[in-house]
Protein backbone atom coordinates (compact mmCIF):
# COMPACT_ATOMS: atom_id res chain seq x y z
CA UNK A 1 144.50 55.74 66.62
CA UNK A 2 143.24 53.09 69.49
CA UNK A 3 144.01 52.52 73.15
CA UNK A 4 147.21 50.69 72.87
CA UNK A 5 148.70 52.02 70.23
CA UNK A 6 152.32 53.82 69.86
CA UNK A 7 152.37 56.72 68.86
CA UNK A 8 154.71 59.98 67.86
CA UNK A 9 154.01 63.11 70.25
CA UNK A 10 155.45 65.93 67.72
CA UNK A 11 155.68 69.74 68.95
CA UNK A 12 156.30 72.44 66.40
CA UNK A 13 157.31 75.97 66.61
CA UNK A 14 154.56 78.24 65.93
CA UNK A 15 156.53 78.57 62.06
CA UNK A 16 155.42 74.91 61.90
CA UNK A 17 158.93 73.46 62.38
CA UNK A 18 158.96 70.05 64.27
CA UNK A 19 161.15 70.81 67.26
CA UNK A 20 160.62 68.08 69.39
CA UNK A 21 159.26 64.70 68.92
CA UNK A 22 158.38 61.34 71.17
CA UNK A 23 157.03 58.17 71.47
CA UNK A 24 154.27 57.34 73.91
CA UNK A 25 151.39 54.75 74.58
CA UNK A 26 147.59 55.56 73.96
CA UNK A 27 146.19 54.80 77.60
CA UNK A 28 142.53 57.05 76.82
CA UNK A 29 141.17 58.46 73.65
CA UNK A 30 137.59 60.13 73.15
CA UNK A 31 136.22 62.80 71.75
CA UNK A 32 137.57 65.31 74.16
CA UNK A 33 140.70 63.96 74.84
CA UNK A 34 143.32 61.69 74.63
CA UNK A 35 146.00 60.34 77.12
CA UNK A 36 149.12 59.23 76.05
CA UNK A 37 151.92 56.80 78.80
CA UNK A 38 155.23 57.85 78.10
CA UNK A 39 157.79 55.26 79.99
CA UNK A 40 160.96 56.63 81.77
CA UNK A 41 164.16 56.69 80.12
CA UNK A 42 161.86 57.22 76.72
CA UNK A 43 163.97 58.88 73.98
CA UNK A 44 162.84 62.21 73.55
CA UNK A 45 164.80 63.69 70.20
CA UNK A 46 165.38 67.31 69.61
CA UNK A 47 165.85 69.18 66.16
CA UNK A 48 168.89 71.40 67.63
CA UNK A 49 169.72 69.60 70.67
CA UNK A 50 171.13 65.91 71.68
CA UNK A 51 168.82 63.14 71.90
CA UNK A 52 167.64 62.81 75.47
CA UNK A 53 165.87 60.36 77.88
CA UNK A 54 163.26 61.15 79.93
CA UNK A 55 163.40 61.53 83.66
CA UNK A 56 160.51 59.73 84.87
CA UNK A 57 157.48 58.45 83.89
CA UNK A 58 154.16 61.05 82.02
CA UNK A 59 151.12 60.43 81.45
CA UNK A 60 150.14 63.06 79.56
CA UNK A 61 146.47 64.70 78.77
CA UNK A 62 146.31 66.10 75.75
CA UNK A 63 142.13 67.89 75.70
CA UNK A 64 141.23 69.55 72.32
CA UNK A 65 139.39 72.19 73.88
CA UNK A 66 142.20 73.26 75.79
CA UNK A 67 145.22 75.97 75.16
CA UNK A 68 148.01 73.43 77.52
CA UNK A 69 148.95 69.80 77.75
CA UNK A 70 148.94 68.30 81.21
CA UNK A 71 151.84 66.15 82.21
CA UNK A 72 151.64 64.18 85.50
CA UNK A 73 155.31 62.79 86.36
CA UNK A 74 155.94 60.19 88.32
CA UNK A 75 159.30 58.76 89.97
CA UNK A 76 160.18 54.52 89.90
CA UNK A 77 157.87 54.19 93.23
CA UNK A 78 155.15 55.78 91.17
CA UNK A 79 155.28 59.17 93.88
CA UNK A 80 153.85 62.25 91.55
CA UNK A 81 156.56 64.49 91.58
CA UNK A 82 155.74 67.10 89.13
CA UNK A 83 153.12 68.41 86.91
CA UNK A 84 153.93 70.31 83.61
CA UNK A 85 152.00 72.12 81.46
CA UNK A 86 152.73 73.63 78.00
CA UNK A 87 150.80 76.45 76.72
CA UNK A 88 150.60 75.54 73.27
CA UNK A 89 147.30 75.41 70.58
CA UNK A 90 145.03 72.46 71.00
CA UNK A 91 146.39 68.83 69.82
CA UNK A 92 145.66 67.49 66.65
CA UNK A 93 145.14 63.88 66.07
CA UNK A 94 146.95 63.45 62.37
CA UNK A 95 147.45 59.62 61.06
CA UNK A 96 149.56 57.96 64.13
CA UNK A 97 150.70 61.28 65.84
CA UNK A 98 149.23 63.86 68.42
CA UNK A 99 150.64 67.12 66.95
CA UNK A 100 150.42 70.66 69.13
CA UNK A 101 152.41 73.86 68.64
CA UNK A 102 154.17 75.09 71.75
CA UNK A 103 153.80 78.85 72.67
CA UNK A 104 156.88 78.98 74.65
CA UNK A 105 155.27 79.89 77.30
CA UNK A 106 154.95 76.62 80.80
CA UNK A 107 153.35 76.37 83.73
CA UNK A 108 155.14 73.72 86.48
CA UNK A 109 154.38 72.12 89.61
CA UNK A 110 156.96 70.49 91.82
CA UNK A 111 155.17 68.30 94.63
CA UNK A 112 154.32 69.58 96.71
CA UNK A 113 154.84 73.15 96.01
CA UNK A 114 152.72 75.29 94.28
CA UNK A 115 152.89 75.96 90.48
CA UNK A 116 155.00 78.36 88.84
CA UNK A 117 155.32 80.25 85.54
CA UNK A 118 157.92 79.21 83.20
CA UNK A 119 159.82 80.43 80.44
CA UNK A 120 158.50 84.00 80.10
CA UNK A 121 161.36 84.85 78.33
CA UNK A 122 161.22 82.38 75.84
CA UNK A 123 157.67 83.69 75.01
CA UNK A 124 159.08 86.98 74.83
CA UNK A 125 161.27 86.19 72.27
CA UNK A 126 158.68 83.89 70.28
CA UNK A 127 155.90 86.75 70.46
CA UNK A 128 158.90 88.94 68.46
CA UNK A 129 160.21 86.15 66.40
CA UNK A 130 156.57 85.05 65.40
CA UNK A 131 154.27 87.98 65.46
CA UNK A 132 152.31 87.49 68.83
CA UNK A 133 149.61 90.11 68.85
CA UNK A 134 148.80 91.86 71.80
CA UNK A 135 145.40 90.08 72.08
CA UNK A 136 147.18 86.52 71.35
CA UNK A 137 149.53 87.15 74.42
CA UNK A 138 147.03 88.10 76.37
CA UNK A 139 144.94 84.90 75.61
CA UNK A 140 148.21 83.00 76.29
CA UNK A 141 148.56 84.77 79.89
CA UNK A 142 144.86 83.33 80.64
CA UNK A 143 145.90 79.75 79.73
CA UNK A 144 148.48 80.40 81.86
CA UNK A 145 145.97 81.59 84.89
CA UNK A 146 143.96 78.68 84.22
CA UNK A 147 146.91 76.31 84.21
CA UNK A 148 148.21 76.90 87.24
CA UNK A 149 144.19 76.95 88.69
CA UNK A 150 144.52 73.03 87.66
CA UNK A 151 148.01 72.75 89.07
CA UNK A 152 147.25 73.85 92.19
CA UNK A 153 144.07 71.99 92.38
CA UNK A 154 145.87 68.33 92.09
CA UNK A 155 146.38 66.70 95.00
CA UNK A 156 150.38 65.30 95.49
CA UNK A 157 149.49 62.02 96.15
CA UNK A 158 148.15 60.87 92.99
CA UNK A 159 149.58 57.43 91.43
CA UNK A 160 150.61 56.06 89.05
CA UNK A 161 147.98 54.07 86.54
């Protein structure tokens, strides 16, 4: 994998099912990260849902020493308009694909509010459906405390690259 380079984004259930995949551009890649341009209108397919297009324009940041992605959106006159970020394991880099599995569990950010927990029921359910220890939700809740930490801490008038 090089700067430049499409790539498949590929989220999995914490089972290991692919649930969710994309397409993006490499825009940064080192050792502790990389950062991958997804345009708007990108397809985003979905294993139980219809294929959908995307609503604006992410660059996401996808650190392997973190427990969440971070996705900057921007609108067509490249205005930050939201931040997103899924709690999920670290990425993977595997062939031609960043691969993470998703906790169920999001932090958001809609400029220029402040950021917001997400989906707490969904993580409910997941915890049940996939065996969540106590300790594991608990380490999920502190991602979640430090994600919205880095939310907040953005300023709204970022643009885009």
């Amino acid at each position: 994998m090089q700067i430049g380079d499409v790539i498949w984004v590929k989220a999995h259930k914490a089972d290991g099912v692919c649930y969710q995949w994309w397409q993006g551009t490499v825009a940064a890649l080192d050792a502790q990260h990389v950062v991958v341009l997804t345009p708007r209108g990108a397809q985003v397919h979905h294993i139980n849902k219809a294929l959908r297009h995307t609503d604006y324009s992410d660059r996401t940041t996808y650190r392997f020493d973190k427990p969440y992605t971070f996705i900057e959106s921007f609108d067509a006159d490249g205005n930050l308009v939201e931040l997103y970020l899924d709690i999920c394991s670290p990425p993977r880099i595997v062939g031609d694909e960043v691969q993470y599995v998703d906790h169920e569990l999001d932090v958001a950010r809609e400029m220029p509010a402040p950021a917001y927990v997400m989906d707490e029921d969904e993580f409910a359910e997941a915890a049940l459906t996939y065996g969540y220890t106590p300790e594991f939700q608990a380490k999920c809740y502190a991602a979640v405390r430090e994600a919205i930490a880095v939310a907040n801490a953005v300023p709204p008038t970022i643009a885009t690259p």
